[in-house]
Protein backbone atom coordinates (compact mmCIF):
# COMPACT_ATOMS: atom_id res chain seq x y z
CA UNK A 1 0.00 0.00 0.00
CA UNK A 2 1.46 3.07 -0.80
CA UNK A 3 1.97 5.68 1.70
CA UNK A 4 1.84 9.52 1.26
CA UNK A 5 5.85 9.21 1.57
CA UNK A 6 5.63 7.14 -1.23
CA UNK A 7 2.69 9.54 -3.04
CA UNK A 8 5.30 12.38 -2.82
CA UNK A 9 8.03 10.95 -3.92
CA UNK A 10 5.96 9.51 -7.08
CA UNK A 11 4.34 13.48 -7.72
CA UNK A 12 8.11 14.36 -7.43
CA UNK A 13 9.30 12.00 -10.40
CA UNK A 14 6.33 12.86 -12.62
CA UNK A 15 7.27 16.69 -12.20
CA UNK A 16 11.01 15.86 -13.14
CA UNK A 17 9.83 13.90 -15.85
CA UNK A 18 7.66 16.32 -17.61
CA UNK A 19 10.37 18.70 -16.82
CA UNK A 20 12.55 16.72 -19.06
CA UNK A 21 10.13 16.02 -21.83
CA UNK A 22 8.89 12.29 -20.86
CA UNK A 23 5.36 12.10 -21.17
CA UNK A 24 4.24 10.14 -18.38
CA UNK A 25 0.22 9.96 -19.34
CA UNK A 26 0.96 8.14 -22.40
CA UNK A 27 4.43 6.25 -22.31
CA UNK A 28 4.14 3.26 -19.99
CA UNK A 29 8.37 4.08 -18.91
CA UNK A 30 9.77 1.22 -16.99
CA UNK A 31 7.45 -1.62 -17.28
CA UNK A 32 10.34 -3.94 -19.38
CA UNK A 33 12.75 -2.80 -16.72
CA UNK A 34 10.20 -4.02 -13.94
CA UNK A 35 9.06 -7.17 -15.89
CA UNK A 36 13.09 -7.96 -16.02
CA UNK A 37 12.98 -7.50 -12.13
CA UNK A 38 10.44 -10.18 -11.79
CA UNK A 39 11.69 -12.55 -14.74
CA UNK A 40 15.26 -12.69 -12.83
CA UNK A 41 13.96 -11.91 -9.38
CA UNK A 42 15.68 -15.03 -8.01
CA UNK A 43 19.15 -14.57 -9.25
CA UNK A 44 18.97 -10.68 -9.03
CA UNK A 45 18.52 -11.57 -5.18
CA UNK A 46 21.03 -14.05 -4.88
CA UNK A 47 23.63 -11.99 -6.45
CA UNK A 48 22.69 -8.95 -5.09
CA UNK A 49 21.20 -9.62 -1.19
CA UNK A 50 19.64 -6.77 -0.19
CA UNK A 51 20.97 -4.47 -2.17
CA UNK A 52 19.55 -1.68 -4.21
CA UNK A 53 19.86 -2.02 -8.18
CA UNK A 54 18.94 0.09 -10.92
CA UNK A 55 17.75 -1.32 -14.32
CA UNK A 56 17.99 0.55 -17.37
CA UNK A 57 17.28 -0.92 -20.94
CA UNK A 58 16.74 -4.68 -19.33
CA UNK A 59 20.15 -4.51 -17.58
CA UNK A 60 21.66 -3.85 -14.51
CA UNK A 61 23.58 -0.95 -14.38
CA UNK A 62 24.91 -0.68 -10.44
CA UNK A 63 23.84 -1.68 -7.33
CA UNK A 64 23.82 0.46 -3.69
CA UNK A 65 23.15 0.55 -0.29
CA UNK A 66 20.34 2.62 -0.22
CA UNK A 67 17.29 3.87 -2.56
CA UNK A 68 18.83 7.08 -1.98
CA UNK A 69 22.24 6.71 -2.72
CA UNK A 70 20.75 4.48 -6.26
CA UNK A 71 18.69 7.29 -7.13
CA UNK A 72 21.38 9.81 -7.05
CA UNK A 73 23.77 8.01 -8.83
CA UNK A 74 20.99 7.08 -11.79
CA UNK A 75 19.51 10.74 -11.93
CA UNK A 76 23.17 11.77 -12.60
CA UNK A 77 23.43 9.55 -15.22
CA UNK A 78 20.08 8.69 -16.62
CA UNK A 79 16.90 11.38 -17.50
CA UNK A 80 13.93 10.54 -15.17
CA UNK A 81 11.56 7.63 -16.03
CA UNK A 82 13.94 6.12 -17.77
CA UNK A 83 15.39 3.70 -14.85
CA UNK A 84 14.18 1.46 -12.21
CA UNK A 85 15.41 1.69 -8.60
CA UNK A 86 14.78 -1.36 -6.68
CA UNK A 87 15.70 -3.56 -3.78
CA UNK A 88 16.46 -7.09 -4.59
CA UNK A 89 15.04 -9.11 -1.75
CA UNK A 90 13.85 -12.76 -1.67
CA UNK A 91 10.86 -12.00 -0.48
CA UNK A 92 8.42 -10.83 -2.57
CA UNK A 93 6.60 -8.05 -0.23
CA UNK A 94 9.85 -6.41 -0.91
CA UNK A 95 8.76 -4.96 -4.32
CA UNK A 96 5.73 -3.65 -5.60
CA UNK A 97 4.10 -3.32 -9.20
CA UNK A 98 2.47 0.17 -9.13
CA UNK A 99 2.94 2.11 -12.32
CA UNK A 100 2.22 5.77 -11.81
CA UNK A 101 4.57 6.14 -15.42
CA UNK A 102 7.71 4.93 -13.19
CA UNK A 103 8.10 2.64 -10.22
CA UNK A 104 9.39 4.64 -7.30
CA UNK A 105 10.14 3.91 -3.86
CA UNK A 106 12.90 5.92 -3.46
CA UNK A 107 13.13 8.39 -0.25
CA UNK A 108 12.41 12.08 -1.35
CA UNK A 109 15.52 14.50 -0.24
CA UNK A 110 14.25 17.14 2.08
């Protein structure tokens, strides 16, 4: 269930996104990186233990600590929307599904 932590942080993404020209209404942004996720859940997890990755294009590009520190390092690298920021984790509560035109559950930055 998403929080309004997480409801921020989503509003935050869209802004940046339309701020850099991805249209988020129509573009469905992310879903092959997050349909990767679940097609290699298992050995994404087992070679990454509870760490952070980010996908971009179907691949793994680094893995972090933290949401934050991932995020940072992708929006450096990578325009918004176009990467997926997620915690590899056995457990499947550990990830959610929800498409808002990206798949965030990164902590905002005060």
């Amino acid at each position: 269930m998403a929080t309004s932590f997480d409801l921020v942080c989503v509003a935050e993404q869209v802004l940046a996104a339309k701020r850099a020209g991805v249209n988020t209404m129509h573009e469905r942004p992310l879903v092959s990186e997050f349909n990767y996720f679940l097609e290699h859940r298992k050995e994404l997890a087992d070679r990454y233990p509870d760490r952070v990755i980010v996908i971009v294009d179907q691949s793994v590009v680094g893995d972090y600590d933290t949401e934050l520190t991932a995020f940072r390092a992708a929006s450096a690298k990578y325009r918004p929307g176009t990467f997926l920021v997620q915690r590899c984790s056995q457990d499947p509560s550990g990830f959610t599904a929800s498409y808002y035109g990206f798949h965030i559950r990164v902590p905002c930055t005060q």
